[in-house]
Each structure stands twice: as structure tokens, then as C-alpha cells.
C-alpha atoms as a PDB file:
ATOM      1  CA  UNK A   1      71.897  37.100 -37.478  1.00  0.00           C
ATOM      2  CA  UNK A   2      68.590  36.280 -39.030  1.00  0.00           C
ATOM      3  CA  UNK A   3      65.411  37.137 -37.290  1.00  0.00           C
ATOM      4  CA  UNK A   4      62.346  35.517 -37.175  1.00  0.00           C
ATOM      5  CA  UNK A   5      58.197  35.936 -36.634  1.00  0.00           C
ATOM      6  CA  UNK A   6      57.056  33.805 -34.094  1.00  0.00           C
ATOM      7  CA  UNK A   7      55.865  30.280 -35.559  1.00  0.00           C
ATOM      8  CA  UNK A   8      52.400  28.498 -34.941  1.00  0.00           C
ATOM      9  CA  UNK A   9      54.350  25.374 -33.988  1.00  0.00           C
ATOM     10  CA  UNK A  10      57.975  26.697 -33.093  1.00  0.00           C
ATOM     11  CA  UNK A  11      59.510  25.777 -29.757  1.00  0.00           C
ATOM     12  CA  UNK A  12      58.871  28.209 -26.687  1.00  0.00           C
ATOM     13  CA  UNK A  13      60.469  28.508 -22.992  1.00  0.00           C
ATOM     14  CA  UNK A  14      58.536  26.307 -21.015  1.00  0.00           C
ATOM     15  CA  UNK A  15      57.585  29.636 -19.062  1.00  0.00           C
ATOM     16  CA  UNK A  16      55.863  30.605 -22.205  1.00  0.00           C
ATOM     17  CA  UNK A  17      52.858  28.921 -21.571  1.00  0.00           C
ATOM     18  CA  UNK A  18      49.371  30.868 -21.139  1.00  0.00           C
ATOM     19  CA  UNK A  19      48.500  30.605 -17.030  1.00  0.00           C
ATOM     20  CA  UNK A  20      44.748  30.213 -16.275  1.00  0.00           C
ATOM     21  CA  UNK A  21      45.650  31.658 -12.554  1.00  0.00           C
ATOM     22  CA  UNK A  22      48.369  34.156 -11.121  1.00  0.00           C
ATOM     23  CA  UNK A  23      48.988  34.751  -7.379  1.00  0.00           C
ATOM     24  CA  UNK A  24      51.229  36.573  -5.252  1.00  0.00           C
ATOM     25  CA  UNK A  25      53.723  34.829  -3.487  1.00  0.00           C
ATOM     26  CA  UNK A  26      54.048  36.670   0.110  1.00  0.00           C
ATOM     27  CA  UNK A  27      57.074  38.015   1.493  1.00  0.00           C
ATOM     28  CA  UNK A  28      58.466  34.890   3.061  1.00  0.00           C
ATOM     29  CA  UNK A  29      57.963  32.158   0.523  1.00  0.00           C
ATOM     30  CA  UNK A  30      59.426  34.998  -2.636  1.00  0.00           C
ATOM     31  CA  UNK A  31      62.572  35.462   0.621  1.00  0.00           C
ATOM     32  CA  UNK A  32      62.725  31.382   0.356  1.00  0.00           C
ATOM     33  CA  UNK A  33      62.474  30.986  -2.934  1.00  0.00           C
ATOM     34  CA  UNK A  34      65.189  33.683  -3.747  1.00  0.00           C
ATOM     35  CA  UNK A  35      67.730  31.524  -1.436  1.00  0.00           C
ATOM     36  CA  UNK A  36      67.266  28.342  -3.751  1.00  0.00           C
ATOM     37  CA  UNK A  37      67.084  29.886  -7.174  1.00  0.00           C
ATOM     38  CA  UNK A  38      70.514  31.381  -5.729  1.00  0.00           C
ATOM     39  CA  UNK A  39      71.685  28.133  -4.836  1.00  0.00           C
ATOM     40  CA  UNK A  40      71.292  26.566  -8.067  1.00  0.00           C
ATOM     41  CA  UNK A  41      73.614  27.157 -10.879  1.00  0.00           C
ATOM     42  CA  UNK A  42      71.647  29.336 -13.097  1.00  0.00           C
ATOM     43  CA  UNK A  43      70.575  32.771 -11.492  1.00  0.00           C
ATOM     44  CA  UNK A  44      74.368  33.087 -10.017  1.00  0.00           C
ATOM     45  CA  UNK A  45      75.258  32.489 -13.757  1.00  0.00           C
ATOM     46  CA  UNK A  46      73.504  35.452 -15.001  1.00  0.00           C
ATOM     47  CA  UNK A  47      73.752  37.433 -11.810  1.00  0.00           C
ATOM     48  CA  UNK A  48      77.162  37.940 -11.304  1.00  0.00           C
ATOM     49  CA  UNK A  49      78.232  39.915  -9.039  1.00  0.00           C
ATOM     50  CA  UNK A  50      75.117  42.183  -8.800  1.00  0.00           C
ATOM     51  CA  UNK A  51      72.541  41.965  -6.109  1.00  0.00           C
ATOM     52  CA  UNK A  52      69.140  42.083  -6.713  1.00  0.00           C
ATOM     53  CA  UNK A  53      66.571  44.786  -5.120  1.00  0.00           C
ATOM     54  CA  UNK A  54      63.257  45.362  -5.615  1.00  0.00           C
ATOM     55  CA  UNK A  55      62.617  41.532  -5.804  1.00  0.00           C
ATOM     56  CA  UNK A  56      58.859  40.305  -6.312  1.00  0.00           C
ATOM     57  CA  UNK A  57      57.565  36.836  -7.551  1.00  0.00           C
ATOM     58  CA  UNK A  58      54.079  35.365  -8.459  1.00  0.00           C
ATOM     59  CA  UNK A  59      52.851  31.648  -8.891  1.00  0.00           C
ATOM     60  CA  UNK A  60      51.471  30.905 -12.294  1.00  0.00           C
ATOM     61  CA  UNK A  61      48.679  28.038 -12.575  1.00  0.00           C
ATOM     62  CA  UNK A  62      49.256  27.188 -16.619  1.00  0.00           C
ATOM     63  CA  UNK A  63      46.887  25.910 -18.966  1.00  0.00           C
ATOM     64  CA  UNK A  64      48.651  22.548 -19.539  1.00  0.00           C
ATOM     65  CA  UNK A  65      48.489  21.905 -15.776  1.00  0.00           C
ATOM     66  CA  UNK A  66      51.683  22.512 -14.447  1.00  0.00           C
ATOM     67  CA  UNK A  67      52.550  25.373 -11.725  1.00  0.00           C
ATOM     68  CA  UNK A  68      55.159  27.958 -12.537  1.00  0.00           C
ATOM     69  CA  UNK A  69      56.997  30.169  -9.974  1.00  0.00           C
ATOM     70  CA  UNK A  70      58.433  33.488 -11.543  1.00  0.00           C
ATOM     71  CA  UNK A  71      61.022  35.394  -9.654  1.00  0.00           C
ATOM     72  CA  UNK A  72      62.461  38.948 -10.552  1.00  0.00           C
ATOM     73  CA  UNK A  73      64.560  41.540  -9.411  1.00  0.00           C
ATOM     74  CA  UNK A  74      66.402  44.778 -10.592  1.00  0.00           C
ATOM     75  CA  UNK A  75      70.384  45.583 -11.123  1.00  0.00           C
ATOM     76  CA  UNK A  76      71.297  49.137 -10.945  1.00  0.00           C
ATOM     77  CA  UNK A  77      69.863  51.787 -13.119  1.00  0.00           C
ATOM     78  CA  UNK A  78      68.795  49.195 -16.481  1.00  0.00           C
ATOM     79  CA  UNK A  79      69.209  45.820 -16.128  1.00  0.00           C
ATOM     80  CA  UNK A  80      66.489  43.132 -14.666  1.00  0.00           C
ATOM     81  CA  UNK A  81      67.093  39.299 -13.871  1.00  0.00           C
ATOM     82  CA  UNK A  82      64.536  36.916 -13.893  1.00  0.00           C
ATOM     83  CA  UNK A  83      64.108  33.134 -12.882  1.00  0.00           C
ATOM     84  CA  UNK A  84      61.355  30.888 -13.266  1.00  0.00           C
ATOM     85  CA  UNK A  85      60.967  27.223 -12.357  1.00  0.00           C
ATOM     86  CA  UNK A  86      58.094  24.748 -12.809  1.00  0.00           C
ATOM     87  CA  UNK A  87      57.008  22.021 -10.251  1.00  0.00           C
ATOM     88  CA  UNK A  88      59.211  19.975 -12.143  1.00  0.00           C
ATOM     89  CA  UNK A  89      62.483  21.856 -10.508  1.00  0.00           C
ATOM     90  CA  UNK A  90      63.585  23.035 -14.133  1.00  0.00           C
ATOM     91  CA  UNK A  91      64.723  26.517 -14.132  1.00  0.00           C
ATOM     92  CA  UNK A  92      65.436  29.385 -16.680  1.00  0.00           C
ATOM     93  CA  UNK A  93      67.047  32.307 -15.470  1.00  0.00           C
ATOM     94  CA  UNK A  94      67.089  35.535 -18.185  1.00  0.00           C
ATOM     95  CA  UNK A  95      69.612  38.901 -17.789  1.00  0.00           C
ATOM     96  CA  UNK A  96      67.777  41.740 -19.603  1.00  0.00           C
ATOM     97  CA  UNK A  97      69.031  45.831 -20.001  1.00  0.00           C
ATOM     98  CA  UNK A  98      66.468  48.274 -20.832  1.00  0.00           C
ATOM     99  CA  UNK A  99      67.641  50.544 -23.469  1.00  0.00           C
ATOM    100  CA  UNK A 100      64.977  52.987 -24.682  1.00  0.00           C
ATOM    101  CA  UNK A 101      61.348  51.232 -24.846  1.00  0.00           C
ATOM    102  CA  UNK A 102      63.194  48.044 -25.466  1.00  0.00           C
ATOM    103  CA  UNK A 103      64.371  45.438 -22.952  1.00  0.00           C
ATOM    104  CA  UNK A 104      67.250  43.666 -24.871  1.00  0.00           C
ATOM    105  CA  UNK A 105      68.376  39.697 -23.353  1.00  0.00           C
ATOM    106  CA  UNK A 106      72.229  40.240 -21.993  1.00  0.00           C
ATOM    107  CA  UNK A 107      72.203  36.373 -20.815  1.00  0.00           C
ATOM    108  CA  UNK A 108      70.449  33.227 -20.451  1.00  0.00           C
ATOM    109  CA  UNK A 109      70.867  30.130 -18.225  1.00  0.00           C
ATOM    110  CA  UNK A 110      68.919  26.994 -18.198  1.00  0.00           C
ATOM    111  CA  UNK A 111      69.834  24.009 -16.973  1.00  0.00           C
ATOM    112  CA  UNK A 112      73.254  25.092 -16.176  1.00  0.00           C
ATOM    113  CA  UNK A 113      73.932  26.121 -19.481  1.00  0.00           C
ATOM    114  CA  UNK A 114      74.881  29.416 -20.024  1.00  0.00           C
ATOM    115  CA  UNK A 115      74.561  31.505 -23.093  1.00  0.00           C
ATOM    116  CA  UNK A 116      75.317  35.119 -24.119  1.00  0.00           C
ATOM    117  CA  UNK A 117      73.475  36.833 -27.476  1.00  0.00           C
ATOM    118  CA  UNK A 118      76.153  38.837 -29.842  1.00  0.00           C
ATOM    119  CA  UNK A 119      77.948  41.692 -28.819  1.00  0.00           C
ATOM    120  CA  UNK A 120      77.593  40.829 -24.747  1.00  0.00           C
ATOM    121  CA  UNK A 121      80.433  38.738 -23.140  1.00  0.00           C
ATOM    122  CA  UNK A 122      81.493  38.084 -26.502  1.00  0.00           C
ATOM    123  CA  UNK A 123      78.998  35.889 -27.109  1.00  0.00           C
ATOM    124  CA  UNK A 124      77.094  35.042 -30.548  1.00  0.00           C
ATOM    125  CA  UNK A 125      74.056  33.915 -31.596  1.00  0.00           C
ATOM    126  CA  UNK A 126      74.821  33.348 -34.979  1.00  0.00           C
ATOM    127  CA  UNK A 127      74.301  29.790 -36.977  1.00  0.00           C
ATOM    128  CA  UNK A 128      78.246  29.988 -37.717  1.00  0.00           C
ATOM    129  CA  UNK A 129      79.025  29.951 -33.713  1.00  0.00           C
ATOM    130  CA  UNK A 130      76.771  26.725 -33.380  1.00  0.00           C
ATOM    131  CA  UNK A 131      79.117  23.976 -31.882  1.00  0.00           C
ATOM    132  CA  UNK A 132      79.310  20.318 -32.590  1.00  0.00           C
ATOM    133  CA  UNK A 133      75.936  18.596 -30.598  1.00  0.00           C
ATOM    134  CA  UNK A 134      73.912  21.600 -30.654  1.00  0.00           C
ATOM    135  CA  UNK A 135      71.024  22.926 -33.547  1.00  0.00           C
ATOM    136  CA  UNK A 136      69.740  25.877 -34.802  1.00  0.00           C
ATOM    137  CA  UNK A 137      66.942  27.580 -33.082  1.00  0.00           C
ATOM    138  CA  UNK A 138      65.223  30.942 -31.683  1.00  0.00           C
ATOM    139  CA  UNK A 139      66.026  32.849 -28.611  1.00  0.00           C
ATOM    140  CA  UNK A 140      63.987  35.669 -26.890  1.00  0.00           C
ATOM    141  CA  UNK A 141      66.606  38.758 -27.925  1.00  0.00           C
ATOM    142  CA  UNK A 142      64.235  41.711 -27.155  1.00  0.00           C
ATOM    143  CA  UNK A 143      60.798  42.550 -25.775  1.00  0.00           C
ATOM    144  CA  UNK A 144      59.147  46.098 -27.325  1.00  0.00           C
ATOM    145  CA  UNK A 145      58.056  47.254 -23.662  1.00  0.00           C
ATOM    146  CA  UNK A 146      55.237  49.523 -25.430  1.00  0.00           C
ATOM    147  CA  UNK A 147      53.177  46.272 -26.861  1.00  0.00           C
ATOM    148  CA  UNK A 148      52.950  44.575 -22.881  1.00  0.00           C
ATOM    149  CA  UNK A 149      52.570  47.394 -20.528  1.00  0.00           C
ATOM    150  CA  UNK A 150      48.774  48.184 -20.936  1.00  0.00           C
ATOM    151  CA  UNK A 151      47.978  44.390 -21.835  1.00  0.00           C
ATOM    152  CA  UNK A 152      49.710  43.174 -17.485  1.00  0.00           C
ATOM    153  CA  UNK A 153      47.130  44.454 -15.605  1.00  0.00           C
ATOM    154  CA  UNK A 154      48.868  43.480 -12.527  1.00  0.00           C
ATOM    155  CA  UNK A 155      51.312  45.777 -13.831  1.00  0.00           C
ATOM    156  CA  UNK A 156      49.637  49.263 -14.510  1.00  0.00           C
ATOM    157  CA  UNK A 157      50.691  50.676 -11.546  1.00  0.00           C
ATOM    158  CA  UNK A 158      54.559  49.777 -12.081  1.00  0.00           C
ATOM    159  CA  UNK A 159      54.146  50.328 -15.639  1.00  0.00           C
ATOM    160  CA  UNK A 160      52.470  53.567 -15.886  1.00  0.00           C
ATOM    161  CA  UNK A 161      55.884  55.455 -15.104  1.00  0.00           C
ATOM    162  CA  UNK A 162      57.221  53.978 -17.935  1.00  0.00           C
ATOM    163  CA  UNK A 163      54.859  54.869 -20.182  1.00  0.00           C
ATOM    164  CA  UNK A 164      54.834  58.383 -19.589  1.00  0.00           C
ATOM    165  CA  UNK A 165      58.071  59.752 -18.758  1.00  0.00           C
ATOM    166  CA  UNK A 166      60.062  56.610 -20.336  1.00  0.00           C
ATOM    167  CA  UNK A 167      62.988  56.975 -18.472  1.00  0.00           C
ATOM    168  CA  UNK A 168      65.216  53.751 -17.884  1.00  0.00           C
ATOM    169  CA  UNK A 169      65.134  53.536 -14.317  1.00  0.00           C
ATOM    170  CA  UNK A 170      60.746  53.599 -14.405  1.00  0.00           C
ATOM    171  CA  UNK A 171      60.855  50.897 -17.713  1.00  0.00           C
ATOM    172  CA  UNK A 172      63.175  48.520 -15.579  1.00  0.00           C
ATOM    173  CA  UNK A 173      60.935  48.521 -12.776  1.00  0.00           C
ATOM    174  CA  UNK A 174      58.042  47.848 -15.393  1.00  0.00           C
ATOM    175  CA  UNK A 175      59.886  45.105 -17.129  1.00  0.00           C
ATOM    176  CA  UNK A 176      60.883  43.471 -13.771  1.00  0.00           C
ATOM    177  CA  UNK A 177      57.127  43.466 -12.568  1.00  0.00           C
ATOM    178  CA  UNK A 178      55.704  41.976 -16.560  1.00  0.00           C
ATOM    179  CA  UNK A 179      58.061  39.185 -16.401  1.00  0.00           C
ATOM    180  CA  UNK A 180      57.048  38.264 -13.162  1.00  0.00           C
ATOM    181  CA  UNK A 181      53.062  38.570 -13.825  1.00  0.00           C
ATOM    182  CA  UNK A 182      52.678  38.245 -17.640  1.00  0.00           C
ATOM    183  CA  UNK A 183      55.394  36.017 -18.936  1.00  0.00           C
ATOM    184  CA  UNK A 184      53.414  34.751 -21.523  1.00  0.00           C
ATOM    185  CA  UNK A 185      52.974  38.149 -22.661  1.00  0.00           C
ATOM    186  CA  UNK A 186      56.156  39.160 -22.641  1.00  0.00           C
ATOM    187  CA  UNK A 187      57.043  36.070 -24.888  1.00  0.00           C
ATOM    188  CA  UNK A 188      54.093  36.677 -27.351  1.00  0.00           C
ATOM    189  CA  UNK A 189      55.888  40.684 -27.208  1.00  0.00           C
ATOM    190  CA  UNK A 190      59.359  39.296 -28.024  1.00  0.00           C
ATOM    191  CA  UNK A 191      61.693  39.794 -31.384  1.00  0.00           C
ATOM    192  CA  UNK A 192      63.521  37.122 -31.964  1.00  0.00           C
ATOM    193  CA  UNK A 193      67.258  36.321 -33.418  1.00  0.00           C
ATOM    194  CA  UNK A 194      68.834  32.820 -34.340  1.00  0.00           C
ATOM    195  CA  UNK A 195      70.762  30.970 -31.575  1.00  0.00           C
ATOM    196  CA  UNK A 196      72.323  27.456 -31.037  1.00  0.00           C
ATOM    197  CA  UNK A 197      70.627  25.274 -28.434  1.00  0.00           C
ATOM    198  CA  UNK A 198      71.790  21.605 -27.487  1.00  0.00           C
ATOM    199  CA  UNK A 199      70.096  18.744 -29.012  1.00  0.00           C
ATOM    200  CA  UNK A 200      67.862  18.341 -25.642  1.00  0.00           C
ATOM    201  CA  UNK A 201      67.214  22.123 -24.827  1.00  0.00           C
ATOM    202  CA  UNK A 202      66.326  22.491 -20.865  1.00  0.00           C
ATOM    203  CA  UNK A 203      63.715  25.262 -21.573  1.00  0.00           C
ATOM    204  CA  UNK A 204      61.850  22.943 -23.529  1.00  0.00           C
ATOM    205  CA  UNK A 205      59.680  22.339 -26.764  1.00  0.00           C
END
């Protein structure tokens, strides 16, 4: 597995994009919203047979004009799931397990494709596992949660648990609320590894 610094002109999620406006989404609408990212085929994907608690979700105005709704909430103990779709209906949905001051990606589905990095569900995401029809790229494998939680300010107050007592149950909570306010820093925070991604990745260039 090779890892990589983040490129000038490398291809990002398209929920990686820099918003110019974040809202709240009230109780109702994140309750609505929950039932149709459910309904689709990528947050039961990476869901399984969990159920999330804790959820919260925000609407993202991004700079290149399009909207972005971000949806999160927290598995037992470590683990966090996350959706977010544009106003174009496409939708990412990311598994993450917070293991020290690091959130580490367990799963990924977008666009009904599913894929696992190495070592979880026997997945690999290694050049060598890349399949016929599908290239070489970069994948999201871990966020350092000590470079994002003082730069979320809708976050301090979920974050600063985390950062002083650092135990997993705290960081999850922080990592659920920074990928639903500051996505864009949470990509800018991440360490990459090589992947495989089909010719026509979902997520985006």
C-alpha cells in the first residue's frame, strides 16, 4: 500500500468541496432525510446491522454552487457512519472506527458500489487487487482527529471532550459532529492509501 500527499489537481469526493454556507437541518427534515439515505443502497451497505444514535445533519451551500446535505450518526462505543448527497441525488456513504486520535475508513459506498480498505472484510486497497475496468486512485483511509477539532467551530463543544480526556467514546462523538459540519476539513485532514476505483467513479473528479 503506497500512500500519498494530497495533490493540487488530484481527484476529491464530491463532498470535498469548500462550502461558503452551513446550516442546521431541524429535527424533522435530518428524521426525513435519514429514511431515504436508508432507502438507498449505500448507507444500508456500510451500516449493516447497526443502528445509528446520536444522528445530526447540516446543509452545506459549496463554492461551486451546488447544495450538499451531510448526515451522521454513531455505532456503539468507536465507529461513526456518514452519508452525504448533493442536489444532484448522488450519495457517498463512509464507515469510520476511532482508534486512538485517529478515525480510520472501515467502508465506503457510492453509487452502490461498495468497497472495504485492507485488513476490514477482507478487503484491499492495494494496486494488485485492482480488477479488470477499474484504475488506480486515492481513498480517504484516515483522518488525524487532532489537526480538525479546533479548526470546526461548530464543533468545539462536541470536540472539546475529545481533546482532553481522548477517550474513544468522546472522539467518536467529535468525529461524527466534523464530518457533518466541516467535511472539507476533514478531507484537507485525511492520510491517504492507494485504492481501485471504476473508470467513472460516483464520488467524482
Amino acid at each position: 500500500m503506497a500512500a500519498q500527499e494530497q495533490g493540487a489537481g488530484e481527484a476529491r469526493p464530491r463532498w470535498a468541496v469548500e462550502p461558503v454556507e452551513t446550516t442546521v437541518v431541524a429535527a424533522g427534515a435530518t428524521q426525513k432525510l435519514r429514511e431515504e439515505l436508508l432507502a438507498g443502497p449505500d448507507v444500508p451497505a456500510v451500516l449493516g446491522a447497526g443502528q445509528l444514535a446520536e444522528v445530526q445533519a447540516a446543509e452545506h451551500r459549496l463554492a461551486d454552487g451546488r447544495t450538499l446535505w451531510a448526515l451522521a450518526g454513531q455505532l456503539p462505543d468507536d465507529e461513526v457512519v456518514v452519508a452525504y448527497r448533493d442536489d444532484a441525488g448522488r450519495v457517498e456513504a463512509l464507515r469510520y472506527r476511532v482508534i486512538g486520535e485517529v478515525a480510520e475508513l472501515r467502508a465506503v459506498s457510492a453509487g452502490g458500489v461498495v468497497q472495504y480498505p485492507a485488513g476490514a472484510a477482507g478487503g484491499s486497497f492495494g494496486p494488485a487487487s485492482c480488477p479488470p475496468g477499474w484504475l488506480l486512485c486515492q481513498r480517504c483511509c484516515g483522518v488525524d482527529l487532532r489537526e480538525i477539532e479546533n479548526g470546526c467551530g461548530g464543533c468545539v463543544i462536541s470536540c472539546t471532550p475529545c481533546a482532553w480526556f481522548r477517550t474513544i467514546q468522546a472522539c467518536a462523538a467529535c468525529l461524527a459532529c466534523l464530518l457533518v459540519w466541516c467535511p472539507f476539513k476533514v478531507f484537507r485532514a485525511c492520510r491517504f492509501c492507494w485504492t481501485c476505483c471504476p473508470e467513472s467513479p460516483p464520488w467524482g473528479a
